[in-house]
PDB file of N, CA and C in Angstrom:
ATOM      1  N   UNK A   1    -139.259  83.730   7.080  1.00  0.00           N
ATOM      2  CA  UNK A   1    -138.535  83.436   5.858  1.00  0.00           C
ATOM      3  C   UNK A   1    -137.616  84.616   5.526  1.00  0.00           C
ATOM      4  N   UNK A   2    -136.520  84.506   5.028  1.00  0.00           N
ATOM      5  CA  UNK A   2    -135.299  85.502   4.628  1.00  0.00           C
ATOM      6  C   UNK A   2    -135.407  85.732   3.156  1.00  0.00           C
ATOM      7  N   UNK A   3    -135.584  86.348   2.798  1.00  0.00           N
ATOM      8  CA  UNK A   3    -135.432  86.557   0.865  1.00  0.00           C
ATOM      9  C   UNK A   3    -135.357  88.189   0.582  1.00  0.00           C
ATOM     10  N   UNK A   4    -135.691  88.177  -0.528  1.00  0.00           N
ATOM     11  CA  UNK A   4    -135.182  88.880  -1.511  1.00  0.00           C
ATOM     12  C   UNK A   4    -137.337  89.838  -0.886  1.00  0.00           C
ATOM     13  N   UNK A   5    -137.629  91.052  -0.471  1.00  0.00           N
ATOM     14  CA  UNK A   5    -138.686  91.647  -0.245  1.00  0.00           C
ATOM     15  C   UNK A   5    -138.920  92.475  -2.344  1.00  0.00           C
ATOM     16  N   UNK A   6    -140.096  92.328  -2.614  1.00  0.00           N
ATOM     17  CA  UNK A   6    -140.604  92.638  -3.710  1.00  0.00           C
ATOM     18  C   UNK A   6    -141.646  93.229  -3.401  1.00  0.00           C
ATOM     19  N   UNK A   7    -141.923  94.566  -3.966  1.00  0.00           N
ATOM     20  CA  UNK A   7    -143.583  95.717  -3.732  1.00  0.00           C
ATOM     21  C   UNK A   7    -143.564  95.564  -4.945  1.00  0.00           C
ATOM     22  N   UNK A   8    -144.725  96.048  -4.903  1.00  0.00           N
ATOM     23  CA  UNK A   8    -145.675  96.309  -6.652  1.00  0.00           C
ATOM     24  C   UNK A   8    -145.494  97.577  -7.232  1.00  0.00           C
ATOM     25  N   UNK A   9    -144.669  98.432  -6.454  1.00  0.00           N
ATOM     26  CA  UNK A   9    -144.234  99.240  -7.174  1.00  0.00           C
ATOM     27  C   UNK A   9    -142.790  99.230  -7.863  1.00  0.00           C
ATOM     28  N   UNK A  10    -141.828  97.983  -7.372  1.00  0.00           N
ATOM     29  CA  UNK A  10    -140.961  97.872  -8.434  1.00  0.00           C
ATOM     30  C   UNK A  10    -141.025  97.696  -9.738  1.00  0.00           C
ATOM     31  N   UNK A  11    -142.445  97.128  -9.792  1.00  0.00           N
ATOM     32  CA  UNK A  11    -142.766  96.719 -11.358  1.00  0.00           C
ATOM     33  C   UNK A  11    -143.729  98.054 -11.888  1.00  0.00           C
ATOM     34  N   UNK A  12    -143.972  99.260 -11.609  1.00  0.00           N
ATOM     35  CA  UNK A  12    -145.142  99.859 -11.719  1.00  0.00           C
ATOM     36  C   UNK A  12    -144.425 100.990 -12.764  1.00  0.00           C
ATOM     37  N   UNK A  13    -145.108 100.966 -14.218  1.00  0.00           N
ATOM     38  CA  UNK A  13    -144.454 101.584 -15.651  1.00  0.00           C
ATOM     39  C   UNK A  13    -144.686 103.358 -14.774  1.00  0.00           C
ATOM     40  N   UNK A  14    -145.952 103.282 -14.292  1.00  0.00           N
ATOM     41  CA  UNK A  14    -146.042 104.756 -13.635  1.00  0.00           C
ATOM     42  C   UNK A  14    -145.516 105.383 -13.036  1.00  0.00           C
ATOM     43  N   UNK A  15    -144.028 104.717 -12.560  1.00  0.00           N
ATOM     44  CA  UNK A  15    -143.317 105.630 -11.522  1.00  0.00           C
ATOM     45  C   UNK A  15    -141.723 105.482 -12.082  1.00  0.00           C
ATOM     46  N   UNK A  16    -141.375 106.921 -11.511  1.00  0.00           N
ATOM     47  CA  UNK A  16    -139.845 106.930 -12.025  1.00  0.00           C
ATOM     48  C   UNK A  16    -138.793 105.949 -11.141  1.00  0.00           C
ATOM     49  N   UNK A  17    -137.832 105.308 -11.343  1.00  0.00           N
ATOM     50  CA  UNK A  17    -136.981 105.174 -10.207  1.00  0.00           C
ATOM     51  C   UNK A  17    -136.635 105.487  -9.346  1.00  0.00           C
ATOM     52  N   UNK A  18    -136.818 106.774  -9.357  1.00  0.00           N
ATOM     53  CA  UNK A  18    -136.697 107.450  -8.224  1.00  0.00           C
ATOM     54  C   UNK A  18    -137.302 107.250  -7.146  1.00  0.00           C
ATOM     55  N   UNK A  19    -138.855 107.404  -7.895  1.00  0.00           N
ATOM     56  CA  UNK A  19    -140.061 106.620  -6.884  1.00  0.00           C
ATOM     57  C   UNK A  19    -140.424 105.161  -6.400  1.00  0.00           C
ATOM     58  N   UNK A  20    -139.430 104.329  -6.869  1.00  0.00           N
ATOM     59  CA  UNK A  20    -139.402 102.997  -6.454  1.00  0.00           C
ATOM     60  C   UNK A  20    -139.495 101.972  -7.546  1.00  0.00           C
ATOM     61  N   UNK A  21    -139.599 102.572  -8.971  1.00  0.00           N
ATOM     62  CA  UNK A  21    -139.433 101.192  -9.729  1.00  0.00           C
ATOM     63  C   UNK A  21    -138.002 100.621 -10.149  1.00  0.00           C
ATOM     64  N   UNK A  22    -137.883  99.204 -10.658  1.00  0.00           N
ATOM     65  CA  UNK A  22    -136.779  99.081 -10.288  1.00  0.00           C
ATOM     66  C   UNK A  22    -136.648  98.464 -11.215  1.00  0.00           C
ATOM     67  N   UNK A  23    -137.489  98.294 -12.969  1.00  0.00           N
ATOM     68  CA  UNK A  23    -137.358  97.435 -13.683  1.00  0.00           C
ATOM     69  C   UNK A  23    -137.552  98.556 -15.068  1.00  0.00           C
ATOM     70  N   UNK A  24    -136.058  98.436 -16.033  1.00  0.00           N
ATOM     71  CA  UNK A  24    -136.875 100.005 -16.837  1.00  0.00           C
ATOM     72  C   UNK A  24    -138.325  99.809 -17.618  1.00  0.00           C
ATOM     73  N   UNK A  25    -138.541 100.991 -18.132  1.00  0.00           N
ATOM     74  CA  UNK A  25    -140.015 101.133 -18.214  1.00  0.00           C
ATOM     75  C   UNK A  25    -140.244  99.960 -19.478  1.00  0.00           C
ATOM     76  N   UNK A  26    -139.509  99.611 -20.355  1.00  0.00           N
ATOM     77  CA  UNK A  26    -140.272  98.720 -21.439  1.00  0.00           C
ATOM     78  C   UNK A  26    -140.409  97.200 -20.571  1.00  0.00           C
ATOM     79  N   UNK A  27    -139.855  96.793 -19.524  1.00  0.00           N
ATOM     80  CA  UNK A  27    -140.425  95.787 -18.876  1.00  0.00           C
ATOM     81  C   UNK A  27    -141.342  96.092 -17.918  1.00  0.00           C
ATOM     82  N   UNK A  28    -141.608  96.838 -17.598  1.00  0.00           N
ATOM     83  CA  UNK A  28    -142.584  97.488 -16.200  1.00  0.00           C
ATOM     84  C   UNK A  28    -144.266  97.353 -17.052  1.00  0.00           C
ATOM     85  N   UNK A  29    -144.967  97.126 -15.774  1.00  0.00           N
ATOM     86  CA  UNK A  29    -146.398  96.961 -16.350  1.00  0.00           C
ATOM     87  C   UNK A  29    -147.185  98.023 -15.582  1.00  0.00           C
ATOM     88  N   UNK A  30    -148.758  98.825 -16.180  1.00  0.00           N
ATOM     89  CA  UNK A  30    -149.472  99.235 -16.247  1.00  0.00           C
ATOM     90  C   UNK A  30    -149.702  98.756 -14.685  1.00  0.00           C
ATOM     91  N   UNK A  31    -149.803  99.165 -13.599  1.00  0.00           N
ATOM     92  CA  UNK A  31    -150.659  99.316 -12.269  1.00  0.00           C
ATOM     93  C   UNK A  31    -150.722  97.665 -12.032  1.00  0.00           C
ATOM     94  N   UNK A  32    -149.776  97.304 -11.321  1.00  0.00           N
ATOM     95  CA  UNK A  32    -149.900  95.740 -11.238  1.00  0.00           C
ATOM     96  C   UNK A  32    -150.395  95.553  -9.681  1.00  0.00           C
ATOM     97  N   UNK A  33    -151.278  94.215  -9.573  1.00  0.00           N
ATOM     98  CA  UNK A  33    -151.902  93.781  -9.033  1.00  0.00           C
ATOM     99  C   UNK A  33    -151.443  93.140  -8.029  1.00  0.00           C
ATOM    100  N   UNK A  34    -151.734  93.237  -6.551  1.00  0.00           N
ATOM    101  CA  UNK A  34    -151.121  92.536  -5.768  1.00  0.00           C
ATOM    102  C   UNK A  34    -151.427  90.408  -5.766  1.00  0.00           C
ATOM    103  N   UNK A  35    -152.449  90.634  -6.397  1.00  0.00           N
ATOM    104  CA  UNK A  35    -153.090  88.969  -6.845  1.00  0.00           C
ATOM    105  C   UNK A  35    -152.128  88.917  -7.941  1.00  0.00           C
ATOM    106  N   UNK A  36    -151.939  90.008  -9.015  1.00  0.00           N
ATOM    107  CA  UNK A  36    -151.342  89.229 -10.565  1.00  0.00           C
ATOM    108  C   UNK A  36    -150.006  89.148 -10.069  1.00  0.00           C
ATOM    109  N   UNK A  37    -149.234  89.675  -8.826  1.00  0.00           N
ATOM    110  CA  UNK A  37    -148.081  89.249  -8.725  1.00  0.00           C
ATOM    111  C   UNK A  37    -147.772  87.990  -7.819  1.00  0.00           C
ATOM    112  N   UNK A  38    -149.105  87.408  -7.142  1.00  0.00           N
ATOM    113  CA  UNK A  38    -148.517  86.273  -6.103  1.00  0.00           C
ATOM    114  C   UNK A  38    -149.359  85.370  -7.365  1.00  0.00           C
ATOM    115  N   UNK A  39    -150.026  85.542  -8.328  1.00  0.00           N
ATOM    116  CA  UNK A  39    -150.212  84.183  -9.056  1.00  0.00           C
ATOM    117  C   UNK A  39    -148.778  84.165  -9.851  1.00  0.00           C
ATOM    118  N   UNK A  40    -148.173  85.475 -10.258  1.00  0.00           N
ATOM    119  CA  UNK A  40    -147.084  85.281 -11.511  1.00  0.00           C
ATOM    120  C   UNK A  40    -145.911  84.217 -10.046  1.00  0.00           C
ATOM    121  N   UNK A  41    -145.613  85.001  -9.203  1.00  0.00           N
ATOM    122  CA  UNK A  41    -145.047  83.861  -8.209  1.00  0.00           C
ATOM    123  C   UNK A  41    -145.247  82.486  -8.087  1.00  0.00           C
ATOM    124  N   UNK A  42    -146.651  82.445  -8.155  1.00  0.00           N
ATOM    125  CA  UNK A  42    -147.006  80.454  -7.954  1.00  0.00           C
ATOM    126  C   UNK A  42    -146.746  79.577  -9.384  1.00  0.00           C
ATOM    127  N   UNK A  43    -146.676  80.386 -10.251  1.00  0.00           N
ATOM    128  CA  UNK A  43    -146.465  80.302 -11.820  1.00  0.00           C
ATOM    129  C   UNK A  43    -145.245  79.787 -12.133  1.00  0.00           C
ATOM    130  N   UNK A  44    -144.371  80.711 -11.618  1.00  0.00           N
ATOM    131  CA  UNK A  44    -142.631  80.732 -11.529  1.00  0.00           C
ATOM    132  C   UNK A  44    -142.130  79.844 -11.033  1.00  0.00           C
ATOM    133  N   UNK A  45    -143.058  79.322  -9.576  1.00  0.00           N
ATOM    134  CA  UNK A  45    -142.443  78.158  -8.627  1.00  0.00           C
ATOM    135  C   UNK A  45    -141.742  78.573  -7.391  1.00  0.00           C
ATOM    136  N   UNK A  46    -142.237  80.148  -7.299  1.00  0.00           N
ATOM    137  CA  UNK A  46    -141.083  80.371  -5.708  1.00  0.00           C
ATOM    138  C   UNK A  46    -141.558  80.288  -4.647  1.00  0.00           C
ATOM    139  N   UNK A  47    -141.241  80.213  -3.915  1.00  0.00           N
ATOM    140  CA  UNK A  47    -141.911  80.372  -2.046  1.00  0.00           C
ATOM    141  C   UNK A  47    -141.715  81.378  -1.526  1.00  0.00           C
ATOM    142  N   UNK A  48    -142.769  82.109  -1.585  1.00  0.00           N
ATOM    143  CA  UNK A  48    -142.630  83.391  -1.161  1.00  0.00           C
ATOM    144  C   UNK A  48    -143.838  83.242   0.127  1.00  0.00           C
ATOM    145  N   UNK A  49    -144.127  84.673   1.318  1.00  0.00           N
ATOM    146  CA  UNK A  49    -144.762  85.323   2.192  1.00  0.00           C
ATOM    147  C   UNK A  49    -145.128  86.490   1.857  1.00  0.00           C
ATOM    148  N   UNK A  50    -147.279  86.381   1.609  1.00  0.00           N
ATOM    149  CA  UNK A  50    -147.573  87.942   1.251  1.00  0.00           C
ATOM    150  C   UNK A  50    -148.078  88.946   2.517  1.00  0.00           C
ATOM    151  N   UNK A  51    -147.740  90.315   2.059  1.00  0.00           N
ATOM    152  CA  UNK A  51    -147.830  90.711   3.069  1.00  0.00           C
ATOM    153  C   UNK A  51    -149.096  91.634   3.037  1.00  0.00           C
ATOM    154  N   UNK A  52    -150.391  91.397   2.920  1.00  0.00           N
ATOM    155  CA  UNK A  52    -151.099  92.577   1.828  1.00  0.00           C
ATOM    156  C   UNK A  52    -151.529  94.058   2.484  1.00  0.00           C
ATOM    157  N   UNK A  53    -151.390  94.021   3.774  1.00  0.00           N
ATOM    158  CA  UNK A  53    -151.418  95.040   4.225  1.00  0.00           C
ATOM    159  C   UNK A  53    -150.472  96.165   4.270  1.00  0.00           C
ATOM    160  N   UNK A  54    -149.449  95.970   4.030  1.00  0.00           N
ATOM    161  CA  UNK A  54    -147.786  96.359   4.048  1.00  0.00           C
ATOM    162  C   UNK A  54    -147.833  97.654   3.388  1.00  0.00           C
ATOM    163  N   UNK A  55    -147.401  98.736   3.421  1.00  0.00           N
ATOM    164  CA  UNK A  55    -147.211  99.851   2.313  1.00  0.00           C
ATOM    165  C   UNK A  55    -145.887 100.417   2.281  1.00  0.00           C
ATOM    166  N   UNK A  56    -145.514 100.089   0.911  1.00  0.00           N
ATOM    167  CA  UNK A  56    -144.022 100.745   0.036  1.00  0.00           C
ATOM    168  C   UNK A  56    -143.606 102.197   0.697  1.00  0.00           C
ATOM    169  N   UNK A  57    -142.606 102.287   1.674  1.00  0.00           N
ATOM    170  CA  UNK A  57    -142.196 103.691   2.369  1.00  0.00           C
ATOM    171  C   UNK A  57    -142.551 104.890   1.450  1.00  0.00           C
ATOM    172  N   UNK A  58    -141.697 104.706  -0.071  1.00  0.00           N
ATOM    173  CA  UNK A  58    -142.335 105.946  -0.721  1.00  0.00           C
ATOM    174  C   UNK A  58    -143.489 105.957  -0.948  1.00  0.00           C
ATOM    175  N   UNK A  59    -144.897 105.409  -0.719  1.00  0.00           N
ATOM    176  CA  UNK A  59    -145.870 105.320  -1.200  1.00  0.00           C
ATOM    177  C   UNK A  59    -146.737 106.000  -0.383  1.00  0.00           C
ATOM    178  N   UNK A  60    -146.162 106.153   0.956  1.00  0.00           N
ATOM    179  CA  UNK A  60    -146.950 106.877   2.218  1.00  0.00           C
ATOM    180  C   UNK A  60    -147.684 107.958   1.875  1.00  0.00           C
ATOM    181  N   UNK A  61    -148.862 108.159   1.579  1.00  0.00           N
ATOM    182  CA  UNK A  61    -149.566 109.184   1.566  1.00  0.00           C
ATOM    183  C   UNK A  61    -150.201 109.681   0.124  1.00  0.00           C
ATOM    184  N   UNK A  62    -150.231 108.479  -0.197  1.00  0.00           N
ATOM    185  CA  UNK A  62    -150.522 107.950  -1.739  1.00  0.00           C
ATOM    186  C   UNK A  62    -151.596 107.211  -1.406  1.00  0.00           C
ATOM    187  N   UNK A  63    -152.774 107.648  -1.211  1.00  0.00           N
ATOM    188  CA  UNK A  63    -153.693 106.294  -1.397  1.00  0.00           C
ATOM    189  C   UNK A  63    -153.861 105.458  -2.549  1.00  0.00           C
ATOM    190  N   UNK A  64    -153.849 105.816  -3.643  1.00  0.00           N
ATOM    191  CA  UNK A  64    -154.162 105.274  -5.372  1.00  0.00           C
ATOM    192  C   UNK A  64    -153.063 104.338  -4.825  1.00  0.00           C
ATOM    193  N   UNK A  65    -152.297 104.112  -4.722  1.00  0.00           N
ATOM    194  CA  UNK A  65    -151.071 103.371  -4.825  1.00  0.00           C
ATOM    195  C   UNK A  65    -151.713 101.992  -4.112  1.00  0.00           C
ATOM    196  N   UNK A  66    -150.762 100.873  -4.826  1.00  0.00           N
ATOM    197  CA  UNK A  66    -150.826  99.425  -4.255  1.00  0.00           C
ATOM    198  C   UNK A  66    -150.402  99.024  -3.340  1.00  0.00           C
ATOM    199  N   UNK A  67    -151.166  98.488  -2.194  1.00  0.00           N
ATOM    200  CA  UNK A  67    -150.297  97.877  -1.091  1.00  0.00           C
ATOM    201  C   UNK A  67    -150.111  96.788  -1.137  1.00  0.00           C
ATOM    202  N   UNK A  68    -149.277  96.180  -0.068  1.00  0.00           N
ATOM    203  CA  UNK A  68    -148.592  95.000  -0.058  1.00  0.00           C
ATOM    204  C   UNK A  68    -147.233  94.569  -0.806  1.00  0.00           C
ATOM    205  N   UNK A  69    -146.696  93.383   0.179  1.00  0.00           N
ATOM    206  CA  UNK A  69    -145.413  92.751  -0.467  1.00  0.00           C
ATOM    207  C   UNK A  69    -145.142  91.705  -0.077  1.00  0.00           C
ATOM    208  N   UNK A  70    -144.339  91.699  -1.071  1.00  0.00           N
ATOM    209  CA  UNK A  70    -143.651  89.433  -0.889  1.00  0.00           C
ATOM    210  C   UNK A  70    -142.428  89.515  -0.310  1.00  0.00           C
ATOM    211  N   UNK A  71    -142.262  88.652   0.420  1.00  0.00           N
ATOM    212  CA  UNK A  71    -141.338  88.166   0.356  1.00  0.00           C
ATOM    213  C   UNK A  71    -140.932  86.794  -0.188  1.00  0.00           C
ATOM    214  N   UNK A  72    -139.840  87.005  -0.899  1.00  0.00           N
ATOM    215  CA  UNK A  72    -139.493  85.929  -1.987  1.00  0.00           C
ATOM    216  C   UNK A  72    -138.446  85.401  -1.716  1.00  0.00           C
ATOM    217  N   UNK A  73    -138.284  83.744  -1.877  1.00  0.00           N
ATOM    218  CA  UNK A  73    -136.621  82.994  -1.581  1.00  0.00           C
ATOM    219  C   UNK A  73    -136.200  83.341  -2.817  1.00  0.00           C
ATOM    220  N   UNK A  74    -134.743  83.534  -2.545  1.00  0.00           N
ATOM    221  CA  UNK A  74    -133.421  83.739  -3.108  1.00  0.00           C
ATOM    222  C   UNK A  74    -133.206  82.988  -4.096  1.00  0.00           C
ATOM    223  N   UNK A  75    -134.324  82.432  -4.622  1.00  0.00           N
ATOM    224  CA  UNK A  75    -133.772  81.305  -5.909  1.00  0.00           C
ATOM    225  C   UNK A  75    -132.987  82.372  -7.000  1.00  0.00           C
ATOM    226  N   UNK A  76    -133.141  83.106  -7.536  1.00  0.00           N
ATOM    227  CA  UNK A  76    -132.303  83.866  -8.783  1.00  0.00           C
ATOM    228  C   UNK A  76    -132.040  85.319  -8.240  1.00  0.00           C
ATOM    229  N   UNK A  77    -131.974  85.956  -8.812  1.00  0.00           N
ATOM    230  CA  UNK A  77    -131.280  87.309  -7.940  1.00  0.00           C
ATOM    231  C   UNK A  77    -132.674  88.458  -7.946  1.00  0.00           C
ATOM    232  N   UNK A  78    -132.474  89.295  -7.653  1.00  0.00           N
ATOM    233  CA  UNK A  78    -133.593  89.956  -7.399  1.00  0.00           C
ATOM    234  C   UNK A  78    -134.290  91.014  -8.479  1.00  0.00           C
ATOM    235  N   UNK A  79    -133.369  91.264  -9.647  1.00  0.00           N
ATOM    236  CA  UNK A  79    -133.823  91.398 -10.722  1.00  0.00           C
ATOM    237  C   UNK A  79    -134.470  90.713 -11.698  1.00  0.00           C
ATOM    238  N   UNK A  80    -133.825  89.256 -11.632  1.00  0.00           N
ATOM    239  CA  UNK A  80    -134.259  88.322 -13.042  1.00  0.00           C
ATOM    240  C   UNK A  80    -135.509  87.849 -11.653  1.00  0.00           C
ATOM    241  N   UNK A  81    -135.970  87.822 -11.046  1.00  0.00           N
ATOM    242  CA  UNK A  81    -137.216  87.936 -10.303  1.00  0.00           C
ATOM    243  C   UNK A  81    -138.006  88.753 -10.734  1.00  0.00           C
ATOM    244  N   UNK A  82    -137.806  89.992 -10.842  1.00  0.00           N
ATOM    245  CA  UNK A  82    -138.726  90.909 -11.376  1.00  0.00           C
ATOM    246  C   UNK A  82    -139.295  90.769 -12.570  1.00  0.00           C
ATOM    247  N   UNK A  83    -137.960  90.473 -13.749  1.00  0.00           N
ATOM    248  CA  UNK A  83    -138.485  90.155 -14.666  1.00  0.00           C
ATOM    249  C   UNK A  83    -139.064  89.046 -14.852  1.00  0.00           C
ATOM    250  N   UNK A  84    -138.784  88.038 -14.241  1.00  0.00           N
ATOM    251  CA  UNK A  84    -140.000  86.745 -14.211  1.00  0.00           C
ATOM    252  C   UNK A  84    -141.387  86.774 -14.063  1.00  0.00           C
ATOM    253  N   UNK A  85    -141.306  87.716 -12.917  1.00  0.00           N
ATOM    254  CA  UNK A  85    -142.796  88.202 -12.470  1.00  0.00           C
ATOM    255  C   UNK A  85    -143.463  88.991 -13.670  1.00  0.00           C
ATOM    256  N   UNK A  86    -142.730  90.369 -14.301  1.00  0.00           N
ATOM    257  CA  UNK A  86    -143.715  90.911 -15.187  1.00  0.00           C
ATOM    258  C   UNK A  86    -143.615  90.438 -16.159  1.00  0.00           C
ATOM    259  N   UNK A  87    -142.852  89.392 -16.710  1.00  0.00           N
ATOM    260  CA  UNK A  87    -143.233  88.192 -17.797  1.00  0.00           C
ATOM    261  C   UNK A  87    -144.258  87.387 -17.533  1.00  0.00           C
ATOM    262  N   UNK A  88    -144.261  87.209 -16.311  1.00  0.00           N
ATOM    263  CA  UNK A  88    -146.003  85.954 -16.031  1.00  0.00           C
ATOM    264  C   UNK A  88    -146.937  86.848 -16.409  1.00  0.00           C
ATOM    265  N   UNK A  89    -147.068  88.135 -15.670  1.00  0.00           N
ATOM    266  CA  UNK A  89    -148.124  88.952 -15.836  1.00  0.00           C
ATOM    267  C   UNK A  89    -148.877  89.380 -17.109  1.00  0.00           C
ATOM    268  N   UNK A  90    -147.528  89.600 -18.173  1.00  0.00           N
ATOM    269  CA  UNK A  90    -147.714  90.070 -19.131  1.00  0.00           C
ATOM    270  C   UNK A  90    -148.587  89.010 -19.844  1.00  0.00           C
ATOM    271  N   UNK A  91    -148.302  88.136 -19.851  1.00  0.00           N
ATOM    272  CA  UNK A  91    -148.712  86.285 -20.729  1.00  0.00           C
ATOM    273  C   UNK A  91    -150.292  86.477 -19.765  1.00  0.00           C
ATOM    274  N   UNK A  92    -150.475  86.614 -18.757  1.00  0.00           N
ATOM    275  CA  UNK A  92    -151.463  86.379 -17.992  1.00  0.00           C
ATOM    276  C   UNK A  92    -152.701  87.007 -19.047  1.00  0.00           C
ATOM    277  N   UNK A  93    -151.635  88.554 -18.784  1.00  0.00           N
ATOM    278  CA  UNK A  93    -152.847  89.841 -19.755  1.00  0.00           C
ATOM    279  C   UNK A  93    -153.622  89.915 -20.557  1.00  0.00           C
ATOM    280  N   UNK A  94    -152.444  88.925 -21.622  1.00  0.00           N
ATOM    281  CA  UNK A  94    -152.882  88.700 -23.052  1.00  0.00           C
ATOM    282  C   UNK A  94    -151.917  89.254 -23.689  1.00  0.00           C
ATOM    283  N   UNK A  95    -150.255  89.290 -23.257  1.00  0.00           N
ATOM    284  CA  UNK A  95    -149.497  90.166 -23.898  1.00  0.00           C
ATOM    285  C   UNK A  95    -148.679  89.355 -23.969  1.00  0.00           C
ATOM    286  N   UNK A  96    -147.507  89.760 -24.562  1.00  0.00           N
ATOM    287  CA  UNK A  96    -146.320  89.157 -25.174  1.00  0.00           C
ATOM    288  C   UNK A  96    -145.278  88.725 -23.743  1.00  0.00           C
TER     289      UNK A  96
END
């Protein structure tokens, strides 16, 4: 499958951009889950491929850190993806 690749550290409030997040911090969530992001996916409706073994290049040598990644079809662009995702999550939480 060809899409749009998504890690759990694009969404992760704990890291600077620098370090790979890619959503600013008032949308970014608390240490997200490689499950809370392929349910916020099945939620959304996309067709994505997980990869759970996979680890985020900057993340190398980080054990604490989350592995795995999606790959996601191209339905919306690769931001309003993100934010879709940490909008499911958030509702999932118990949050707004």
């Amino acid at each position: 499958m060809k899409g749009y690749i998504i890690w759990p550290s694009y969404l992760d409030k704990g890291l600077s951009k620098k370090n790979g997040r890619k959503l600013p911090k008032n949308l970014s969530l608390d240490h997200p889950k490689y499950d809370e992001i392929k349910k916020a996916l099945e939620s959304i409706g996309l067709n994505y491929e997980g990869e759970k073994s996979s680890r985020y290049p900057k993340d190398q040598g980080h054990d604490e850190r989350i592995s795995g990644r999606f790959i996601v079809e191209k339905k919306y662009s690769k931001n309003e993806i993100l934010k879709k995702i940490s909008k499911e999550i958030r509702k999932s939480r118990g949050g707004a």
